[in-house]
N, C-alpha and C. Protein backbone atom coordinates (compact mmCIF):
# COMPACT_ATOMS: atom_id res chain seq x y z
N UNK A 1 82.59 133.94 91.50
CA UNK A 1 81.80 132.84 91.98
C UNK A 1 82.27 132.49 93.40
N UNK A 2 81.46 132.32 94.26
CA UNK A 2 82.08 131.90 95.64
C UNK A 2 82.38 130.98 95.58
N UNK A 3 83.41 130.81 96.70
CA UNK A 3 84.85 129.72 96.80
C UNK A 3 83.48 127.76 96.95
N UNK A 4 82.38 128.27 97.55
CA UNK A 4 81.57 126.39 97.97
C UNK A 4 80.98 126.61 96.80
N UNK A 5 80.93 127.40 96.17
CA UNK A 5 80.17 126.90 94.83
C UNK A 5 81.02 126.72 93.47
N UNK A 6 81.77 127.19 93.77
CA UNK A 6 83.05 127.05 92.73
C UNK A 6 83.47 125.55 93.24
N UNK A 7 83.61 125.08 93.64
CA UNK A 7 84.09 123.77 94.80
C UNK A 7 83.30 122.52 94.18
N UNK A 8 81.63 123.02 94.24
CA UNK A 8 81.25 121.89 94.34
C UNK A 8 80.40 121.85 92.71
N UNK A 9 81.02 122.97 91.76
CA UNK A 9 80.95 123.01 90.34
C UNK A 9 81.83 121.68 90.38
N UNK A 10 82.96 122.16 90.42
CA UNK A 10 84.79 121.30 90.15
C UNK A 10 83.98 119.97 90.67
N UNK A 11 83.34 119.48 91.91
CA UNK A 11 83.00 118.31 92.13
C UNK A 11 82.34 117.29 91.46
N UNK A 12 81.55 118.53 90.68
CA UNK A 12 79.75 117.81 90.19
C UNK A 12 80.99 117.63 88.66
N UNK A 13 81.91 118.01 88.39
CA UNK A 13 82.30 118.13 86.94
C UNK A 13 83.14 116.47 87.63
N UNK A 14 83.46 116.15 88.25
CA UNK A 14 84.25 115.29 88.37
C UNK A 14 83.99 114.25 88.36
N UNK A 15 82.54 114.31 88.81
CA UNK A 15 81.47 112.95 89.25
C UNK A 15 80.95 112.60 88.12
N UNK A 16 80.86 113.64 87.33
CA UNK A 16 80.46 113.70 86.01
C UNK A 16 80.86 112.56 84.94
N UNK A 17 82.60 113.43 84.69
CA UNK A 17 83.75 112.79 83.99
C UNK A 17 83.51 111.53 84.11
N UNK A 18 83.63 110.97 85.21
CA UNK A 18 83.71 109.38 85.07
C UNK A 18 84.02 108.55 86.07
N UNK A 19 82.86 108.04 86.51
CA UNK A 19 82.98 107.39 88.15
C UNK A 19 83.70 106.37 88.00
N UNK A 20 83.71 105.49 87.17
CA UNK A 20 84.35 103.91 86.97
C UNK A 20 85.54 104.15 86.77
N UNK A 21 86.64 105.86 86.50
CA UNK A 21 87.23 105.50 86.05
C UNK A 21 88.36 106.75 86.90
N UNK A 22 88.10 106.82 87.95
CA UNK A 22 88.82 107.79 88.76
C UNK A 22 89.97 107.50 89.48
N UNK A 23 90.29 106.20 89.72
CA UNK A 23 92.00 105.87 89.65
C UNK A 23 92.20 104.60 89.14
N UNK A 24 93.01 105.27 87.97
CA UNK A 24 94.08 103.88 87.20
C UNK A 24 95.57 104.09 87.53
N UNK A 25 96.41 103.09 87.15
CA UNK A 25 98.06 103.08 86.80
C UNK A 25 97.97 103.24 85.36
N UNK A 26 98.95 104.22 85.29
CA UNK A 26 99.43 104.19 83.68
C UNK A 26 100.87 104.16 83.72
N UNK A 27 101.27 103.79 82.39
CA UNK A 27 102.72 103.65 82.19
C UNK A 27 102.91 104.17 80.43
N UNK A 28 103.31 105.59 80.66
CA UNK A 28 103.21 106.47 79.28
C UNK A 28 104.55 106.10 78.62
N UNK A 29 105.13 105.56 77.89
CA UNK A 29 106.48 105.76 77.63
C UNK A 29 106.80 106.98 77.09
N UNK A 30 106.04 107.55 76.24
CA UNK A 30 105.93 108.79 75.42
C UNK A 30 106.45 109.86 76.37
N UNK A 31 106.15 109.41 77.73
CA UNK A 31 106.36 110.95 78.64
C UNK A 31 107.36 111.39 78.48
N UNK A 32 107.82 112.48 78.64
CA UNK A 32 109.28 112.90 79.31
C UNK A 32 110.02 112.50 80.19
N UNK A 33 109.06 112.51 81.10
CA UNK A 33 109.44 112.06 82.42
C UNK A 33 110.05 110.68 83.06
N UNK A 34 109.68 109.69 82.13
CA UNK A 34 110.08 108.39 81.62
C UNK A 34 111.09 107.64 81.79
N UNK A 35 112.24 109.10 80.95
CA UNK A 35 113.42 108.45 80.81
C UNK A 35 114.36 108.49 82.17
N UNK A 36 113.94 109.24 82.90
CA UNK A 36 114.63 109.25 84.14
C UNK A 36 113.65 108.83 85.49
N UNK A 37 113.31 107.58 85.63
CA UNK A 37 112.85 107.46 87.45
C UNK A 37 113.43 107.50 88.17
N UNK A 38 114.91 107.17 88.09
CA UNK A 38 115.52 106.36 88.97
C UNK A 38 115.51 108.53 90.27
N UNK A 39 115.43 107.82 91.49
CA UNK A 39 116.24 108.36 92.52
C UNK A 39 117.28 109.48 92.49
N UNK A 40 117.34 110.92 92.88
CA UNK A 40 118.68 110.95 93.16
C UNK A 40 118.71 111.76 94.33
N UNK A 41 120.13 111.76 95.11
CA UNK A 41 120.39 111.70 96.05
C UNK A 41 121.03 113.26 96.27
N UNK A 42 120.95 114.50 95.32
CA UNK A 42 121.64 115.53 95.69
C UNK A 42 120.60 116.63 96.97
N UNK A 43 121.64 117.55 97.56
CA UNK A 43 120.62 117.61 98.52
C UNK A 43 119.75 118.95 97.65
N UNK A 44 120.06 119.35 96.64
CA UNK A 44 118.87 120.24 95.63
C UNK A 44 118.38 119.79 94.65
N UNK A 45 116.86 120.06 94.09
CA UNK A 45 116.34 119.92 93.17
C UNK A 45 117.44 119.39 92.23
N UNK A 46 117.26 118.18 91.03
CA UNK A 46 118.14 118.81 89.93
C UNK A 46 117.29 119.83 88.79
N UNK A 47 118.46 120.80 88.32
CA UNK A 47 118.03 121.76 87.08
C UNK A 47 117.29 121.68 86.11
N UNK A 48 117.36 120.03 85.71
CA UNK A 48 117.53 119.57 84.42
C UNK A 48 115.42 119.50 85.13
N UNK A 49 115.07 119.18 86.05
CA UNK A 49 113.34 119.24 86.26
C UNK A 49 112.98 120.15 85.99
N UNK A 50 113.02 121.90 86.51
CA UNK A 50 112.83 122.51 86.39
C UNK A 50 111.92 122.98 87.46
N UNK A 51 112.00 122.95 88.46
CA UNK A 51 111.39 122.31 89.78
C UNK A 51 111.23 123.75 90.24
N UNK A 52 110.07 123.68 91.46
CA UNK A 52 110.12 124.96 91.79
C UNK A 52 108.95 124.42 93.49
N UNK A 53 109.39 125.36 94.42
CA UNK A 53 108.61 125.17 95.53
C UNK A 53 107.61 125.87 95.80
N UNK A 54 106.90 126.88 94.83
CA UNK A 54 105.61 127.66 94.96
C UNK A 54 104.52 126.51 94.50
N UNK A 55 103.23 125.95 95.43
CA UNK A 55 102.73 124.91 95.11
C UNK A 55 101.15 125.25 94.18
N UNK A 56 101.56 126.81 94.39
CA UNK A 56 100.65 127.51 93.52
C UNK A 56 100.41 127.49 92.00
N UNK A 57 102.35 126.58 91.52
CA UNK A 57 102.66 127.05 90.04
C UNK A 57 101.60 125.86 89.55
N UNK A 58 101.72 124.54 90.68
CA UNK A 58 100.47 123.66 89.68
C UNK A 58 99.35 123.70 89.88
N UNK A 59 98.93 125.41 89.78
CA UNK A 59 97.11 124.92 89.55
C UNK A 59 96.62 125.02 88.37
N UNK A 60 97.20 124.63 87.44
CA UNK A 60 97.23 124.74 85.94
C UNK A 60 97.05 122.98 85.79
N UNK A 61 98.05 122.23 86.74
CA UNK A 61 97.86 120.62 86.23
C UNK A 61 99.36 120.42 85.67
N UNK A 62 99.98 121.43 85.92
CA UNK A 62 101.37 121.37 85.06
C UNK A 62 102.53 121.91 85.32
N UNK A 63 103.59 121.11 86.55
CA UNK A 63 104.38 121.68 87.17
C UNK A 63 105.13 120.07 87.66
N UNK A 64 106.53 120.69 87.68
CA UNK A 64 107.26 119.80 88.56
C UNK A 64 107.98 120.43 89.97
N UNK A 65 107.26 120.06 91.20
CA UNK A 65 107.31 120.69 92.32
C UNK A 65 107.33 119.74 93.77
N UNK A 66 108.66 120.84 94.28
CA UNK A 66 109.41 120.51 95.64
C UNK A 66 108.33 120.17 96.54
N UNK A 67 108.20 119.25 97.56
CA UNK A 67 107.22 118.92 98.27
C UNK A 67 107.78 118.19 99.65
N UNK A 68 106.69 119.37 100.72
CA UNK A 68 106.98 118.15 101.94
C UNK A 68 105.65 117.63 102.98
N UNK A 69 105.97 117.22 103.80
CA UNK A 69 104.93 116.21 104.15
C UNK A 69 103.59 117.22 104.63
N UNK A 70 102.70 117.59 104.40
CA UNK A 70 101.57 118.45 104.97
C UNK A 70 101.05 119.39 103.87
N UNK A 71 102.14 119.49 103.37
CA UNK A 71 101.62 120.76 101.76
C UNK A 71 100.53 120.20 101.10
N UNK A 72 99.62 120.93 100.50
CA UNK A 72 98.89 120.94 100.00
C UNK A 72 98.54 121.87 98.51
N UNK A 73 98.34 120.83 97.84
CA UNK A 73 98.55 121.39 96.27
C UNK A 73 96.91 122.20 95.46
N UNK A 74 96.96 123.33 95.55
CA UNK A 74 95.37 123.44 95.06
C UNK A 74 95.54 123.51 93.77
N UNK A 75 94.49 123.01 93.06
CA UNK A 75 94.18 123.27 91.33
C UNK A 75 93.49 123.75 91.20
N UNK A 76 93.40 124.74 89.96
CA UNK A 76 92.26 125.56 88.85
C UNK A 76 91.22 124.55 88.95
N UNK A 77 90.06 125.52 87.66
CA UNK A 77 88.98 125.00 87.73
C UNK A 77 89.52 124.14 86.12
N UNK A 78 90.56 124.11 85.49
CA UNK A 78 90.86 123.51 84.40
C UNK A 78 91.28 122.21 84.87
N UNK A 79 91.84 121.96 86.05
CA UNK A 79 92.35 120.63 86.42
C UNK A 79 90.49 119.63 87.10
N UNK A 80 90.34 118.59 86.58
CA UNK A 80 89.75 117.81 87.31
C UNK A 80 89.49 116.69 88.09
N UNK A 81 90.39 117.51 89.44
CA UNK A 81 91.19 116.80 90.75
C UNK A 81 90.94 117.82 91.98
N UNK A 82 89.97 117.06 92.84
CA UNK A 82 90.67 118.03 94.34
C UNK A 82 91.97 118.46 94.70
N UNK A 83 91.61 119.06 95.47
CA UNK A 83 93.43 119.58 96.42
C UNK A 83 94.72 118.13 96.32
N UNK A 84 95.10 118.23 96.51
CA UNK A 84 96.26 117.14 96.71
C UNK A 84 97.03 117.59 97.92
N UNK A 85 96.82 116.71 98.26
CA UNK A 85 97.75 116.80 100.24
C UNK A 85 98.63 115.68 99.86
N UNK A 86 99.83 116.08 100.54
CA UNK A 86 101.01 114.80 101.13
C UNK A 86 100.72 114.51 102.31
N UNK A 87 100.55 113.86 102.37
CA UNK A 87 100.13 112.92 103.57
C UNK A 87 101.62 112.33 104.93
N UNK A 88 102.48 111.98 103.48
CA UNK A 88 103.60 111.23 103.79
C UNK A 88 104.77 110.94 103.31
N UNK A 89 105.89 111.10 103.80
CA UNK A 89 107.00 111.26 102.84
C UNK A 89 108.20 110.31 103.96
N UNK A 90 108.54 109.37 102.87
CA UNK A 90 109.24 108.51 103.67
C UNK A 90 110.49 107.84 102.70
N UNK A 91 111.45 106.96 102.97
CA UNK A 91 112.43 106.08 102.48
C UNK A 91 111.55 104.84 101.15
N UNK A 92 110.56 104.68 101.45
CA UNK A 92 110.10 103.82 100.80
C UNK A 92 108.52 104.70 100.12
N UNK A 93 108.64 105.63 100.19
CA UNK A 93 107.77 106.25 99.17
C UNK A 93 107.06 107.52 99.89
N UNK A 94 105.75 108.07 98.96
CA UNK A 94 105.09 109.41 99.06
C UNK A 94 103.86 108.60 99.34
N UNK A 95 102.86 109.14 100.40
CA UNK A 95 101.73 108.68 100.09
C UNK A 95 101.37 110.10 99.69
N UNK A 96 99.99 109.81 98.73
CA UNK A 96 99.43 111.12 98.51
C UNK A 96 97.69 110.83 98.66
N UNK A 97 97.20 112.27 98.17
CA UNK A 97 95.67 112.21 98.66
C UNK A 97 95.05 113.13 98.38
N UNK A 98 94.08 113.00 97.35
CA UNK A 98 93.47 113.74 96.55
C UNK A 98 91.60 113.56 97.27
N UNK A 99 91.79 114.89 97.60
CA UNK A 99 90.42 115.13 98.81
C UNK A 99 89.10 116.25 98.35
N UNK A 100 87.99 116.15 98.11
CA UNK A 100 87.34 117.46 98.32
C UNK A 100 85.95 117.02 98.52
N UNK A 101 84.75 117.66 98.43
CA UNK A 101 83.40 117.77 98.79
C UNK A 101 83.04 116.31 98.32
N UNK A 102 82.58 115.29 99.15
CA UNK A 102 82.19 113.80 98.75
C UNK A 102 83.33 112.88 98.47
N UNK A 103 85.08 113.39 98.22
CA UNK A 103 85.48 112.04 97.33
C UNK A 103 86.88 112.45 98.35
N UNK A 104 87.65 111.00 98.42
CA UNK A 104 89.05 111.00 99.07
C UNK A 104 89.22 109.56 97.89
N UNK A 105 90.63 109.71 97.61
CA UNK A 105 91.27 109.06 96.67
C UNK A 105 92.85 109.16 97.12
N UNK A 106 93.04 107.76 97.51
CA UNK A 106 95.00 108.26 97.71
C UNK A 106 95.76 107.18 96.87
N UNK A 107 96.94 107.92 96.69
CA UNK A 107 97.88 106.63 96.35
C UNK A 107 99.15 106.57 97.22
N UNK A 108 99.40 105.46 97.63
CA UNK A 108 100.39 105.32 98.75
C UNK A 108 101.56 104.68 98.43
N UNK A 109 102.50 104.94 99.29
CA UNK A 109 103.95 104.24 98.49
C UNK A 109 104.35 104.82 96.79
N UNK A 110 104.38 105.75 97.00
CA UNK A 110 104.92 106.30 95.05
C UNK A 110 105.90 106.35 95.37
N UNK A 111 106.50 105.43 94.51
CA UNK A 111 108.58 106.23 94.23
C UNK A 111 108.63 106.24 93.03
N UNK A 112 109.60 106.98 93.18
CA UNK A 112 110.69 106.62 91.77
C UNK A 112 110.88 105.82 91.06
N UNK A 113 111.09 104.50 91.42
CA UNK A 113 110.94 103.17 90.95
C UNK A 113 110.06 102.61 90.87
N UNK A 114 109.06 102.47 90.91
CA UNK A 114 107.92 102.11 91.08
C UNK A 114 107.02 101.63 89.99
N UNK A 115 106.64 99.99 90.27
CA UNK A 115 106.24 99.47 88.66
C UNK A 115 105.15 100.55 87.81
N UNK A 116 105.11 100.89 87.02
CA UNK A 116 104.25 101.45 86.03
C UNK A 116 104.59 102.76 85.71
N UNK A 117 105.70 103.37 87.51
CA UNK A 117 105.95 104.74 87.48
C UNK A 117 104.49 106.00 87.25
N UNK A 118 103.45 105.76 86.92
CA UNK A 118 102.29 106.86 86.84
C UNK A 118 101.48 106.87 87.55
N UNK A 119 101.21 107.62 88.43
CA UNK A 119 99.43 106.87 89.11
C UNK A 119 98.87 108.45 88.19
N UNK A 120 97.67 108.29 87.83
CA UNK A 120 96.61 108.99 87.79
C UNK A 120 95.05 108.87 88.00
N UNK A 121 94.68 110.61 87.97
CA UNK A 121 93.67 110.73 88.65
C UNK A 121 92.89 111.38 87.74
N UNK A 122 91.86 111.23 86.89
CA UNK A 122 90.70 112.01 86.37
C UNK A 122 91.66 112.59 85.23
N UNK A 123 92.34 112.08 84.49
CA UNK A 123 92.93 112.87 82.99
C UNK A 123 94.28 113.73 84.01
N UNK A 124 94.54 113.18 85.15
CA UNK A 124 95.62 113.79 85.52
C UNK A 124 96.70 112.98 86.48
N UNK A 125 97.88 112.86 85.66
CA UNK A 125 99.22 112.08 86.03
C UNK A 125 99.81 112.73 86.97
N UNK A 126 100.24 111.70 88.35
CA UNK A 126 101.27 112.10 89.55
C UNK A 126 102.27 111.15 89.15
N UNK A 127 103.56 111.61 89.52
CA UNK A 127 104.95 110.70 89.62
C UNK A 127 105.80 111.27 90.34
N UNK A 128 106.13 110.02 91.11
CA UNK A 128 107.18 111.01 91.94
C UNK A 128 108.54 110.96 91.91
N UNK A 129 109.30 111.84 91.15
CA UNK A 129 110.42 111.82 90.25
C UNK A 129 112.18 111.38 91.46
N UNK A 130 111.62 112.15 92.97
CA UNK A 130 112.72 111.74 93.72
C UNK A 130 112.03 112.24 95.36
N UNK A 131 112.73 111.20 95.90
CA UNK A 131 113.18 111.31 97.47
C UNK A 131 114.04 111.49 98.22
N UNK A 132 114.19 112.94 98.68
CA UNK A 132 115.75 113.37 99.20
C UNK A 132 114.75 113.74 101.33
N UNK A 133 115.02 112.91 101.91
CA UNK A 133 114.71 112.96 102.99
C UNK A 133 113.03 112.99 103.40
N UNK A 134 113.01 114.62 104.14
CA UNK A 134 111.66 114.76 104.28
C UNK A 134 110.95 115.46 103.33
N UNK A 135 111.27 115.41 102.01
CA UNK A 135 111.18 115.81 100.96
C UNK A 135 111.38 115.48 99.41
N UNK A 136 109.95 115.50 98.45
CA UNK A 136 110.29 114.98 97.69
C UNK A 136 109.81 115.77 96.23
N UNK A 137 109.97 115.60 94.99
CA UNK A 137 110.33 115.92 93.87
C UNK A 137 108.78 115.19 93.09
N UNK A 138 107.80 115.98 92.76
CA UNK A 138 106.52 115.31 92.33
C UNK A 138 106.54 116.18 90.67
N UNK A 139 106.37 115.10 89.76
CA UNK A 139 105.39 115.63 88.62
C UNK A 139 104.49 115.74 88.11
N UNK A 140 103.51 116.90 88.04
CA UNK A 140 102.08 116.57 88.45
C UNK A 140 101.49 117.01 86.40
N UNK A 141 100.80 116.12 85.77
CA UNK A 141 101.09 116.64 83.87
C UNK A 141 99.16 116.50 83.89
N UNK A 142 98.62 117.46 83.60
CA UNK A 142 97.35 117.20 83.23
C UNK A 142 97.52 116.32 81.50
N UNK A 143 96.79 115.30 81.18
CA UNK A 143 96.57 114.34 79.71
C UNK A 143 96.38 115.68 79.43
N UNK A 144 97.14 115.64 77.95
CA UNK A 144 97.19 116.39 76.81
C UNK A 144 97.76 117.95 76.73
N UNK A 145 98.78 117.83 77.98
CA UNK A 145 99.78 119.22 78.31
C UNK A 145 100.53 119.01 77.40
C-alpha cells in the first residue's frame, strides 16, 4: 500500500476511534511502570528498563526507549497514534508531539514525577520514566500489551 495512503488509512482509523476522546491523563496503578517514577541520575539507561535506542523497536506501541530532542518515533499500522516527535528535553520535563495528516496533539512538561505520571493518546500510554541531561528515558505501552 503506498506510504499517503497507508497514512491517511491510520488517520481516518483515528478520527474514527474517538474524537472526544484523544487526550486524557491516566494514572494505572496496575502498570509496571508505576512502581518506579522517581528520576535517576546514572549517566546509562538503567538495566532493570530494558531500554534500547533503536526508535524503530516502538512501532509495535511497546518499548521502553532512549530519546533525544528531534527524534522521531514512527508506529505500525497496529498503533493508533501519529509519529511522535520530541520536541523538547529539558530539567523540568519532555515536551512531546504526536503529529500526522489533519491532527497535532502534544503533551508538555512530562517527568518523572509528575501528578498522574501517564499521559495518553488514542488507547496509547507515554511516561517518561527519566531525565539524564539532553536525554531522556520514555515508556511508550499500547492499552492491553
Amino acid at each position: 500500500m503506498p506510504p499517503n495512503l497507508e497514512r491517511r488509512r491510520r488517520l481516518a482509523c483515528l478520527v474514527a476511534a474517538c474524537l472526544t476522546t484523544l487526550l486524557t491523563t491516566a494514572c494505572d496503578p496496575t502498570d509496571g511502570d508505576a512502581r518506579d517514577p522517581k528520576p535517576r541520575s546514572s549517566p546509562t539507561p538503567s538495566p532493570t528498563y530494558g531500554t534500547t535506542k533503536d526508535l524503530r523497536a516502538c512501532e509495535d506501541g511497546d518499548c521502553t526507549v532512549e530519546v533525544r530532542e528531534g527524534d522521531v518515533i514512527p508506529f505500525g499500522d497496529s498503533v493508533r497514534a501519529p509519529d511522535l516527535t520530541i520536541d523538547a528535553i529539558g530539567p523540568t520535563g519532555v515536551d512531546l508531539r504526536l503529529s500526522g495528516e489533519g491532527t497535532t496533539s502534544t503533551f508538555s512538561g512530562q517527568s518523572p514525577d509528575q501528578g498522574g505520571g501517564v499521559s495518553t493518546y488514542n488507547g496509547t500510554d507515554f511516561r517518561v520514566l527519566e531525565i539524564k541531561g539532553d536525554t531522556a528515558v520514555l515508556r511508550i505501552k499500547r492499552n492491553g500489551l
